[in-house]
C-alpha atoms as a PDB file:
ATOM      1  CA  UNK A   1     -10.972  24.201   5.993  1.00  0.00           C
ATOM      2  CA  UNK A   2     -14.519  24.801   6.205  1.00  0.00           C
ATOM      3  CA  UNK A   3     -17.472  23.690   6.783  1.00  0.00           C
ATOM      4  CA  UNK A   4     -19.704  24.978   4.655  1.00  0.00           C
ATOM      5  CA  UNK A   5     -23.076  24.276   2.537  1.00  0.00           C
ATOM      6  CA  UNK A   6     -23.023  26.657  -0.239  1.00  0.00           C
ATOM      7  CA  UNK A   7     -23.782  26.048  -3.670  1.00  0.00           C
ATOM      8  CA  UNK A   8     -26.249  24.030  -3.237  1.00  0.00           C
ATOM      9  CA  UNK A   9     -29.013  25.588  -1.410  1.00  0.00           C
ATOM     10  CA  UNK A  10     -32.611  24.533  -2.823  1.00  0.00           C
ATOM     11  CA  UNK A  11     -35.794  24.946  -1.994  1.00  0.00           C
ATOM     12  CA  UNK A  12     -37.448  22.386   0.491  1.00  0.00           C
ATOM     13  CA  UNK A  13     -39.742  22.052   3.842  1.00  0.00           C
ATOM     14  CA  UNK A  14     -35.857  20.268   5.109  1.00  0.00           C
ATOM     15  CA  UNK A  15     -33.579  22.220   7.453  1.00  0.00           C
ATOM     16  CA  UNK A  16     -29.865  21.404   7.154  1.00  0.00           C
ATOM     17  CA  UNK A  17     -28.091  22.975   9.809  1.00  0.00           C
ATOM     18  CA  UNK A  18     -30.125  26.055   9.521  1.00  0.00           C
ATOM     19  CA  UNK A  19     -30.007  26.096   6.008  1.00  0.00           C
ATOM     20  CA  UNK A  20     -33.187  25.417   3.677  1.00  0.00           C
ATOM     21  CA  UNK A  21     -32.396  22.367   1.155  1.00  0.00           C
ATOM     22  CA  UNK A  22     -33.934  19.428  -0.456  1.00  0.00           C
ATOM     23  CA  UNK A  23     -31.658  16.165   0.858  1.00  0.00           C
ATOM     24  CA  UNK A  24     -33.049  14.178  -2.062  1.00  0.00           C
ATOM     25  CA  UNK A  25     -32.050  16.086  -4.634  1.00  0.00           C
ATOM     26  CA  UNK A  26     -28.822  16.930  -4.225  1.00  0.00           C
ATOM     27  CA  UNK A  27     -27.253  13.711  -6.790  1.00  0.00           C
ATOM     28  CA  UNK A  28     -28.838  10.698  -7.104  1.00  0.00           C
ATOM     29  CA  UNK A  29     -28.738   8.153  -4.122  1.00  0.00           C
ATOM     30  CA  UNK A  30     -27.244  10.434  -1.766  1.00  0.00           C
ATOM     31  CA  UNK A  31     -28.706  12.411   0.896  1.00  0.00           C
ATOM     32  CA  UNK A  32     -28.170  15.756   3.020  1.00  0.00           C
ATOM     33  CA  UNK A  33     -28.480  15.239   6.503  1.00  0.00           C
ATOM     34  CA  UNK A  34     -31.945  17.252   7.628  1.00  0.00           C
ATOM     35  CA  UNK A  35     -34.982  18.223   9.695  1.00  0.00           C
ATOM     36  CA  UNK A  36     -36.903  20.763  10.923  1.00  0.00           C
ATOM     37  CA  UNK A  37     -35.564  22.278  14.299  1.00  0.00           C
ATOM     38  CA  UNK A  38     -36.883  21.282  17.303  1.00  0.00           C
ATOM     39  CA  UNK A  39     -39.088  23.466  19.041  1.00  0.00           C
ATOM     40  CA  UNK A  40     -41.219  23.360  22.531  1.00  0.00           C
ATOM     41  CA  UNK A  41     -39.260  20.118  23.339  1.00  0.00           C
ATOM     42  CA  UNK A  42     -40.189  18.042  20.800  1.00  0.00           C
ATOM     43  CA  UNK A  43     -37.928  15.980  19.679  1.00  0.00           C
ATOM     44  CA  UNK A  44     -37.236  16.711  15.364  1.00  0.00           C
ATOM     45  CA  UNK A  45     -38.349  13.825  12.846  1.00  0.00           C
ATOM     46  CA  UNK A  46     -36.474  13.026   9.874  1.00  0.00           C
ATOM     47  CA  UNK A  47     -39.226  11.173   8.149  1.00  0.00           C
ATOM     48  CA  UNK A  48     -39.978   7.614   7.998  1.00  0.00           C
ATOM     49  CA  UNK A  49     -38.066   6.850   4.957  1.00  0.00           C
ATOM     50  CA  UNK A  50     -34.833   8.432   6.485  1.00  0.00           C
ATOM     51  CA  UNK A  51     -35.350   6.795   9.781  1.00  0.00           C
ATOM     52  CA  UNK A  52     -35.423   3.246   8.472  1.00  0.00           C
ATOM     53  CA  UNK A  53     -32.336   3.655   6.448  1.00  0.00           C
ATOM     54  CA  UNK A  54     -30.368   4.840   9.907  1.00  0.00           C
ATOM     55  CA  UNK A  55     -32.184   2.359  11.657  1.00  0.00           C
ATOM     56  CA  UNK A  56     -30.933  -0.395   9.100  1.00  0.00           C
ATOM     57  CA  UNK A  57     -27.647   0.863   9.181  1.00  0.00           C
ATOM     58  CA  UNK A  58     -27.812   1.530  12.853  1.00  0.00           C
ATOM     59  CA  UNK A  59     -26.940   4.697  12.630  1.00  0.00           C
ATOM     60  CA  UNK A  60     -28.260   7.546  15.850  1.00  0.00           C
ATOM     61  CA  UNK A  61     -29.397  10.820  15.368  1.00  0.00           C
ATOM     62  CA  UNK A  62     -31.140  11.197  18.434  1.00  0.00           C
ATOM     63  CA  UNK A  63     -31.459   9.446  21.772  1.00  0.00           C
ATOM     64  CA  UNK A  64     -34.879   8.440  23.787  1.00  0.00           C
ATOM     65  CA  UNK A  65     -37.870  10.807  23.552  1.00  0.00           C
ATOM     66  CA  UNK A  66     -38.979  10.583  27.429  1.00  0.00           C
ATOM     67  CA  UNK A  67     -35.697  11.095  28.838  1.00  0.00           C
ATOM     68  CA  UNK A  68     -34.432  14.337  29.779  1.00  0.00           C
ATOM     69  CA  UNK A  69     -30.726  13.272  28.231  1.00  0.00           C
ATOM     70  CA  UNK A  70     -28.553  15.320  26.064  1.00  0.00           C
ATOM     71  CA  UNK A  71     -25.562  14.344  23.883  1.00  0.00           C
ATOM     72  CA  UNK A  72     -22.804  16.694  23.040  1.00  0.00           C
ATOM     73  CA  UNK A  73     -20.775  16.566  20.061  1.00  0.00           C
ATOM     74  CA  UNK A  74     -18.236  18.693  18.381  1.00  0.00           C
ATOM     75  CA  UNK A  75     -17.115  18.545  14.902  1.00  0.00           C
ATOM     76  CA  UNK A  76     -13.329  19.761  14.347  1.00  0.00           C
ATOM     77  CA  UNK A  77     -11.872  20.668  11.029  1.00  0.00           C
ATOM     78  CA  UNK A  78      -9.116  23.415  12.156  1.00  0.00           C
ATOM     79  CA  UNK A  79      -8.234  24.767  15.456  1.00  0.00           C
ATOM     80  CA  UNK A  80      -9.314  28.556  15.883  1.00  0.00           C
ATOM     81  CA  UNK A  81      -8.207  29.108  19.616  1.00  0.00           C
ATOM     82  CA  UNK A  82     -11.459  28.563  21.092  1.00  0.00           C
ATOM     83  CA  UNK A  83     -11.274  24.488  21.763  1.00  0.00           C
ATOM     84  CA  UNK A  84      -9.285  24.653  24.958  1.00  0.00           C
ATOM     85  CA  UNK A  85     -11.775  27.266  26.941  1.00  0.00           C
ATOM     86  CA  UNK A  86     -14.686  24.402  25.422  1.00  0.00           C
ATOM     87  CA  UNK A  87     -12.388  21.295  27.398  1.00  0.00           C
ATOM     88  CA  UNK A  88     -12.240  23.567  30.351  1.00  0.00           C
ATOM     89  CA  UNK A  89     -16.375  24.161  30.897  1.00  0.00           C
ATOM     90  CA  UNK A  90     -16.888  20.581  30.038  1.00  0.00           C
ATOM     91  CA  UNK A  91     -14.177  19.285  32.708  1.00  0.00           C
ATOM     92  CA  UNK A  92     -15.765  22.014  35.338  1.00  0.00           C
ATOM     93  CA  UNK A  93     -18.966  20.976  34.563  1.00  0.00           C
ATOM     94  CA  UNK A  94     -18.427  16.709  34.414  1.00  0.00           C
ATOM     95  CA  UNK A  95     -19.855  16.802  30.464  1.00  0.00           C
ATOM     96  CA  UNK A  96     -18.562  13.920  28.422  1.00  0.00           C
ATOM     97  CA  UNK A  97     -18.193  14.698  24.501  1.00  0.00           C
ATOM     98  CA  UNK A  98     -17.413  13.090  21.716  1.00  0.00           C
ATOM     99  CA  UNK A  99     -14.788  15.449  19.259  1.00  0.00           C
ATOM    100  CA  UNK A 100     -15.615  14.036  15.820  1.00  0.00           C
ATOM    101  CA  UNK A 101     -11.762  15.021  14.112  1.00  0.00           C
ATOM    102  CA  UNK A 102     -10.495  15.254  10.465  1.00  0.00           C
ATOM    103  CA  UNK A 103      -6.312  14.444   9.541  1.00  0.00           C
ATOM    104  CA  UNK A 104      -5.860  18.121   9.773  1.00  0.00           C
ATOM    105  CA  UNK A 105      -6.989  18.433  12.949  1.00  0.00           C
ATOM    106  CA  UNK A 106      -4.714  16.398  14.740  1.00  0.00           C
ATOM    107  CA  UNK A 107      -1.627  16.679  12.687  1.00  0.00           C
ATOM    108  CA  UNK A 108      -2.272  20.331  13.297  1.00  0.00           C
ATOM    109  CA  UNK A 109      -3.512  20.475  16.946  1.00  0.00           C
ATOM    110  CA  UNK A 110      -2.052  17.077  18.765  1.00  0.00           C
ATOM    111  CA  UNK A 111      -2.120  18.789  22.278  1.00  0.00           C
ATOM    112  CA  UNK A 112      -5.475  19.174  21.996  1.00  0.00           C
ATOM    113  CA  UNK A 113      -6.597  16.070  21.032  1.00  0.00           C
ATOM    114  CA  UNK A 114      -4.364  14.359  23.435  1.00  0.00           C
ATOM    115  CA  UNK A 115      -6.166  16.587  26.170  1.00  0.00           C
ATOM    116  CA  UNK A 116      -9.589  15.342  24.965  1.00  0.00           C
ATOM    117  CA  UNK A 117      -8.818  11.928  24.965  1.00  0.00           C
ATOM    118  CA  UNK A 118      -7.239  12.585  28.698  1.00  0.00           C
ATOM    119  CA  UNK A 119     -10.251  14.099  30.359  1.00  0.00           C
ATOM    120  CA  UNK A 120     -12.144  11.165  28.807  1.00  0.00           C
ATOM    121  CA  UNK A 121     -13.644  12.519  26.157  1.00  0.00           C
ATOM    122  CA  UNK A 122     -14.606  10.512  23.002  1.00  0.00           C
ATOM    123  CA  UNK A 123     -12.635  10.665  19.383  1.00  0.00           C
ATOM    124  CA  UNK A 124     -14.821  10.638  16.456  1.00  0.00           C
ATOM    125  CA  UNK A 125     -13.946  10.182  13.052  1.00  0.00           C
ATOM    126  CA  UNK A 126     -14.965  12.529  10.751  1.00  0.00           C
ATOM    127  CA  UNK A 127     -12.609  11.551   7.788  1.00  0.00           C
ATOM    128  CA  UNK A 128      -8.986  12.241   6.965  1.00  0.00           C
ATOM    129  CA  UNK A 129      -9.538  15.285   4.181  1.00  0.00           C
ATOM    130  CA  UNK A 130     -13.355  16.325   4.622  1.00  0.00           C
ATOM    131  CA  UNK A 131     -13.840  15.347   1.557  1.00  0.00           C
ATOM    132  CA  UNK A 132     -18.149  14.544  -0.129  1.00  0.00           C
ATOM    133  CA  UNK A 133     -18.113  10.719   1.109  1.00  0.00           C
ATOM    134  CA  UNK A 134     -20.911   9.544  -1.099  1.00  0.00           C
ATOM    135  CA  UNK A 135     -18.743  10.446  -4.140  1.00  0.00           C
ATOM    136  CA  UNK A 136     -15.990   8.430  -2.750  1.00  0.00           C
ATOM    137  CA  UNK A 137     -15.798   4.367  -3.968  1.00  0.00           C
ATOM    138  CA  UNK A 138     -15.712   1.649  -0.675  1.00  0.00           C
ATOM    139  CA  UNK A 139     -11.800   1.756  -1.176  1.00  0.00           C
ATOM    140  CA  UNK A 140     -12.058   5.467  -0.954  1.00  0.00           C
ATOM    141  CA  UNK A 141     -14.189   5.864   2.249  1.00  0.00           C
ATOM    142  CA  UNK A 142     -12.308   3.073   3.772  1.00  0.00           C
ATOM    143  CA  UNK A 143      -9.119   5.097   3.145  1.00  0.00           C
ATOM    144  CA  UNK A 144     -10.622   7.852   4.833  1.00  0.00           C
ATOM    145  CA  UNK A 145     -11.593   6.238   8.035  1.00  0.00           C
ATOM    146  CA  UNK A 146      -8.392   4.558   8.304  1.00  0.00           C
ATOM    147  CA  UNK A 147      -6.057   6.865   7.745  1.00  0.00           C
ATOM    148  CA  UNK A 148      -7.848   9.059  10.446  1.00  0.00           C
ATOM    149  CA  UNK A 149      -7.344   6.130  12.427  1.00  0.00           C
ATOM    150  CA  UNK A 150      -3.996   5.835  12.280  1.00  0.00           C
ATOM    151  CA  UNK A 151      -3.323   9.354  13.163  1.00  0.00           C
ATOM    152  CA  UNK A 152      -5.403   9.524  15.715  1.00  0.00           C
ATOM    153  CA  UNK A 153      -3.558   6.194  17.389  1.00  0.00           C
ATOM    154  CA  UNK A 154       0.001   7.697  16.760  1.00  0.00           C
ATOM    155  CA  UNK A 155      -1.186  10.635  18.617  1.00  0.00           C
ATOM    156  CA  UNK A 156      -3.441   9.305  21.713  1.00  0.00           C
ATOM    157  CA  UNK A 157      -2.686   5.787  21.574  1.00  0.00           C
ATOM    158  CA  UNK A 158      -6.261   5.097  20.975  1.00  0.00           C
ATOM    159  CA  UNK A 159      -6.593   1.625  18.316  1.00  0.00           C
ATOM    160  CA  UNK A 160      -9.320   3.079  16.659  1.00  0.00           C
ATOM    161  CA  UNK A 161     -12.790   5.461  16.391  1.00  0.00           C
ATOM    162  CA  UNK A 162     -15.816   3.901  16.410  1.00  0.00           C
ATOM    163  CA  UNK A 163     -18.713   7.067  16.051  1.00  0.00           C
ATOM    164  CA  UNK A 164     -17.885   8.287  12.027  1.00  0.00           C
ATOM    165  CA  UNK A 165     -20.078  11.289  11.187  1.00  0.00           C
ATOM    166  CA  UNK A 166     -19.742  11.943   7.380  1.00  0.00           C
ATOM    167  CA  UNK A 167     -18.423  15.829   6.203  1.00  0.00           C
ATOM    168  CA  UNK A 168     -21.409  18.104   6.045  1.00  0.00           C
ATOM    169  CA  UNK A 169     -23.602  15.569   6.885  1.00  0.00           C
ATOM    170  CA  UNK A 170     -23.749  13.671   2.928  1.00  0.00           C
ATOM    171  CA  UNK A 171     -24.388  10.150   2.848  1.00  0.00           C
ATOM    172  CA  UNK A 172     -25.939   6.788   1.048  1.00  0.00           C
ATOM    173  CA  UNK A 173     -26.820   3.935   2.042  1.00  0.00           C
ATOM    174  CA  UNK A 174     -23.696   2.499   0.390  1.00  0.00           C
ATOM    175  CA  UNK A 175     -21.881   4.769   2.753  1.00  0.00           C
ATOM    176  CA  UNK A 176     -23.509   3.592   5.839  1.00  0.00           C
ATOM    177  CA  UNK A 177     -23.136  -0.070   4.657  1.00  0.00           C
ATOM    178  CA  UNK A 178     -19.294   0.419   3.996  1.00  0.00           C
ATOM    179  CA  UNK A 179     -19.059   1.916   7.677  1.00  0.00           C
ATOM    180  CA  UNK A 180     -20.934  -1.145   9.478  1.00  0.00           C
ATOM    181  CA  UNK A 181     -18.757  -3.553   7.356  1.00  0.00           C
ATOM    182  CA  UNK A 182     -15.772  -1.911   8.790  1.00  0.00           C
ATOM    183  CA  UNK A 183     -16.975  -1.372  12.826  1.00  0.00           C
ATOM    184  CA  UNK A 184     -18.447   2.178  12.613  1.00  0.00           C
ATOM    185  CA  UNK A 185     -21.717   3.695  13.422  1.00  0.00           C
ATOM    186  CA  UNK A 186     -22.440   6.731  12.056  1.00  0.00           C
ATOM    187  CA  UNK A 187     -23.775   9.686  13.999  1.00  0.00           C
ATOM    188  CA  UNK A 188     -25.790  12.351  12.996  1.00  0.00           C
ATOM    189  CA  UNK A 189     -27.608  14.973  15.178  1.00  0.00           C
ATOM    190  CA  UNK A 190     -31.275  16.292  16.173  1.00  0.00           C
ATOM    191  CA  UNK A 191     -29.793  19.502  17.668  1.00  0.00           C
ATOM    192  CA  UNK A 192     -27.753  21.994  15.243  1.00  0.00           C
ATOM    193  CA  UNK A 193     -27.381  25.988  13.848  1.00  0.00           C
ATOM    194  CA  UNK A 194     -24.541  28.306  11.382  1.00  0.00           C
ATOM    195  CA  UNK A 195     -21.686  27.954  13.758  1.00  0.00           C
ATOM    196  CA  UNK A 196     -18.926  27.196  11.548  1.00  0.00           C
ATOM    197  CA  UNK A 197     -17.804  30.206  10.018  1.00  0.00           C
ATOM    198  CA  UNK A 198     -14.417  31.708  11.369  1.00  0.00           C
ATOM    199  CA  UNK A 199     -15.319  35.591  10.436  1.00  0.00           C
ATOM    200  CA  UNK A 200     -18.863  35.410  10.586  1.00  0.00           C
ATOM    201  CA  UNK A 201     -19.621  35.959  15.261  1.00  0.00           C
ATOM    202  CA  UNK A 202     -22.792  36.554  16.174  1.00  0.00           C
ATOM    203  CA  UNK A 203     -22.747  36.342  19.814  1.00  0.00           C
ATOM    204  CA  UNK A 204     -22.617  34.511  22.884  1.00  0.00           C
ATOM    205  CA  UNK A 205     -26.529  34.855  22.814  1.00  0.00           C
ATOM    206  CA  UNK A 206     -26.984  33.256  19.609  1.00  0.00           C
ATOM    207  CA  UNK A 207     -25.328  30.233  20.217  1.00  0.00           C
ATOM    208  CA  UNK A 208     -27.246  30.168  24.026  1.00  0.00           C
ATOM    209  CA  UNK A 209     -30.902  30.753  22.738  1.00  0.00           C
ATOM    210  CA  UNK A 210     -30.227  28.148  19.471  1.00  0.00           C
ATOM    211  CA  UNK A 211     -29.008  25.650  21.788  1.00  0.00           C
ATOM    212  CA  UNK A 212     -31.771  26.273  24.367  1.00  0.00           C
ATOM    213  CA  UNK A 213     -34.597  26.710  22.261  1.00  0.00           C
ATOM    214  CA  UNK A 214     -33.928  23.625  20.075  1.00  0.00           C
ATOM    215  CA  UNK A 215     -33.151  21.517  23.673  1.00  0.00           C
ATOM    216  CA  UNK A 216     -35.359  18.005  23.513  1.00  0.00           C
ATOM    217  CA  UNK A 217     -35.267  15.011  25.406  1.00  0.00           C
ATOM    218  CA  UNK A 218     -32.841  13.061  23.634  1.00  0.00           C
ATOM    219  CA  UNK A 219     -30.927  15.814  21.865  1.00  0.00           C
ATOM    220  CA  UNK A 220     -27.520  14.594  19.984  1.00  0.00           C
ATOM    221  CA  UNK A 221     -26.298  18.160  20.079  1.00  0.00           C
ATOM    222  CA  UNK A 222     -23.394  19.182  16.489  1.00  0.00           C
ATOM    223  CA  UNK A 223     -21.436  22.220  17.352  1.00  0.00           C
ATOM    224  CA  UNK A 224     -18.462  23.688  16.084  1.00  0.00           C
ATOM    225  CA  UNK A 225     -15.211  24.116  18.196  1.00  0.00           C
ATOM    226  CA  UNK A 226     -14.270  27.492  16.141  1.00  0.00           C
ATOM    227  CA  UNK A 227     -16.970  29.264  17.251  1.00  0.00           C
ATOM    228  CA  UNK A 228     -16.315  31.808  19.591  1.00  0.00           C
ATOM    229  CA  UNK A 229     -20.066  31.819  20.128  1.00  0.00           C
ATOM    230  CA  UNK A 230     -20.556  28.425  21.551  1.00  0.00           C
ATOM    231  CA  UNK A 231     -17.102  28.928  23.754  1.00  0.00           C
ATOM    232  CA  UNK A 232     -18.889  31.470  25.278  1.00  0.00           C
ATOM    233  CA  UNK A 233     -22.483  30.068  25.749  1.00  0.00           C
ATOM    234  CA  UNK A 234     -21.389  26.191  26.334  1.00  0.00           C
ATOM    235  CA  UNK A 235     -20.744  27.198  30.417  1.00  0.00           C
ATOM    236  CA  UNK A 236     -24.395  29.038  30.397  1.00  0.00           C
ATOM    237  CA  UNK A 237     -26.264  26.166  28.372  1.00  0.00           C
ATOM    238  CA  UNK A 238     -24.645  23.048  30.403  1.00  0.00           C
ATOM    239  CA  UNK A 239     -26.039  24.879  33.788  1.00  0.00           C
ATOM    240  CA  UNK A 240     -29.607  25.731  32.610  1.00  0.00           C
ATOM    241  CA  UNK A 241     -30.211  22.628  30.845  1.00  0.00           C
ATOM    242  CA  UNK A 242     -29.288  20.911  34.204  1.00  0.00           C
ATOM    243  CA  UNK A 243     -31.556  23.446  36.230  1.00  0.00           C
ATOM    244  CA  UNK A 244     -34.313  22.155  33.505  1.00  0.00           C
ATOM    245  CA  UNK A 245     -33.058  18.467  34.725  1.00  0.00           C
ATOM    246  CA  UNK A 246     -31.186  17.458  31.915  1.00  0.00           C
ATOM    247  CA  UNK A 247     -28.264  15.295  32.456  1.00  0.00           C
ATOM    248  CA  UNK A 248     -25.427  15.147  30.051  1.00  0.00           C
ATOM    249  CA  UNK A 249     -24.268  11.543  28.687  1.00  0.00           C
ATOM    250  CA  UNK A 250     -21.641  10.229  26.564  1.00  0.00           C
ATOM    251  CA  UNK A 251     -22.387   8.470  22.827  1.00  0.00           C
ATOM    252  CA  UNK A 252     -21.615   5.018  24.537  1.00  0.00           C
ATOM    253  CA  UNK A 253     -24.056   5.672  26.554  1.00  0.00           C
ATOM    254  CA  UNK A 254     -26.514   6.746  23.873  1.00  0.00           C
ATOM    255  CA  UNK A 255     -25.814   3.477  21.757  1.00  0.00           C
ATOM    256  CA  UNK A 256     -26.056   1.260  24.918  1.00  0.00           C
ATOM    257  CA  UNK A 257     -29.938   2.991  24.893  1.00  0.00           C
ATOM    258  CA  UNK A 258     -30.397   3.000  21.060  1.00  0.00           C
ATOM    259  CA  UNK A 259     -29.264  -1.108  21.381  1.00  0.00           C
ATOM    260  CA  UNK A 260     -31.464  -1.713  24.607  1.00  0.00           C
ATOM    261  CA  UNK A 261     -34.336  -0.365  22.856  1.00  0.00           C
ATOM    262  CA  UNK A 262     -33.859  -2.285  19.654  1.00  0.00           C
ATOM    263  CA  UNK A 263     -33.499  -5.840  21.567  1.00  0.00           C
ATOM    264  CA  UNK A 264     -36.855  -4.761  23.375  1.00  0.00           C
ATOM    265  CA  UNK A 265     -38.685  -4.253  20.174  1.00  0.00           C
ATOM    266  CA  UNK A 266     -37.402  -7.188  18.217  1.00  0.00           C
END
């Protein structure tokens, strides 16, 4: 299973995971998660029309601009041998995640995911079969999520995910409606690059200078566990970022913010 974008590349000022698209035009009413990368520690913008719709829906794709806070995330569609070394750094290093999973996943990779729930690491639900969610009807996407669910209980034990982040980022506002009427928020992410292809390495240093030269106050960080890149650079990235006084927090914590700051405002 991949996790790719192809096919649909278009021409737009929007960056998609490194990938230059237009998240309006892609069908009608549905939407490819974007932005432009973060640079010079500024956090990235979505826009104001995407950032009421999340912010109606609830929905996080970064945390507070004037704290030096990051937020790692992981997105895991097949196991390619590089997960493990990734739960080792983060244990060493005291870095909560949150492992957003699909069906194949954990049927396929159970130790694992019993491991990440185990060093106290969050399970995210990132659908059963990866399949376009906006396509999907309600009974559909509820299908999805709950079927993920109940694999993810017979395996950890674990009732249920809360964090949903939908397969290569497409989405409605139906979709985000659906979720909130069932008990998920969805998650998206300010902080991202091409990480997800299996035969496709670039380096240790390419994941390490993406990941430090998109770093912002706030950052909700997407990587992918099959990259032998990020395995490599996580260990270097968690240490600088602290030496640049980051400190590394779990999506609890980043919704206990996002829900702080809302009750202030309202």
């Amino acid at each position: 299973m991949t996790h790719h974008l192809s096919g649909i590349l278009l021409a737009s000022c929007l960056l998609i995971v490194g990938v230059i698209m237009n998240p309006f035009t892609v069908q009608a009413e549905a939407f490819h998660w974007g932005f432009k990368k973060a640079t010079e520690g500024v956090p990235p913008s979505a826009g104001a029309e995407l950032d009421k719709l999340l912010d109606d829906h609830g929905a996080i794709y970064k945390g507070k601009e004037d704290k030096k806070v990051v937020y790692l995330t992981f997105d895991n569609g097949y196991e390619n041998g590089y997960t493990e070394s990734i739960l080792d750094t983060l244990k060493k290093e005291k870095a909560p995640a949150t492992f957003f999973l699909t069906g194949h996943y954990v049927k396929s990779a159970s130790d694992l995911v019993k491991r990440m729930v185990k060093d106290g690491h969050g399970i995210g639900n990132h659908s059963y079969d990866h399949p376009n969610m906006a396509n999907l009807t309600e009974k559909q996407m509820e299908d999805e999520w709950k079927r993920l669910d109940e694999i993810v209980y017979a395996t950890t034990g674990q009732k249920r995910t809360i964090y949903t982040r939908p397969p290569e980022g497409t989405f409605n506002a139906k979709l985000l409606q659906k979720g909130n009427d069932l008990g998920y928020r969805h998650i998206f992410w300010s902080v991202a690059f091409i990480d997800w292809h299996r035969d496709q390495r670039k380096g240790k240093a390419y994941a390490y200078n993406e990941l430090m030269n998109q770093l912002h106050p706030g950052a909700v960080i997407l990587m992918h566990t099959v990259s032998p890149d990020n395995a490599e650079a996580l260990p270097d990235f968690i240490r600088d970022a602290k030496k640049q006084g980051y400190k590394f927090h779990s999506l609890d914590q980043l919704v206990k913010e996002y829900e702080k700051g809302n009750a202030i405002t309202q």
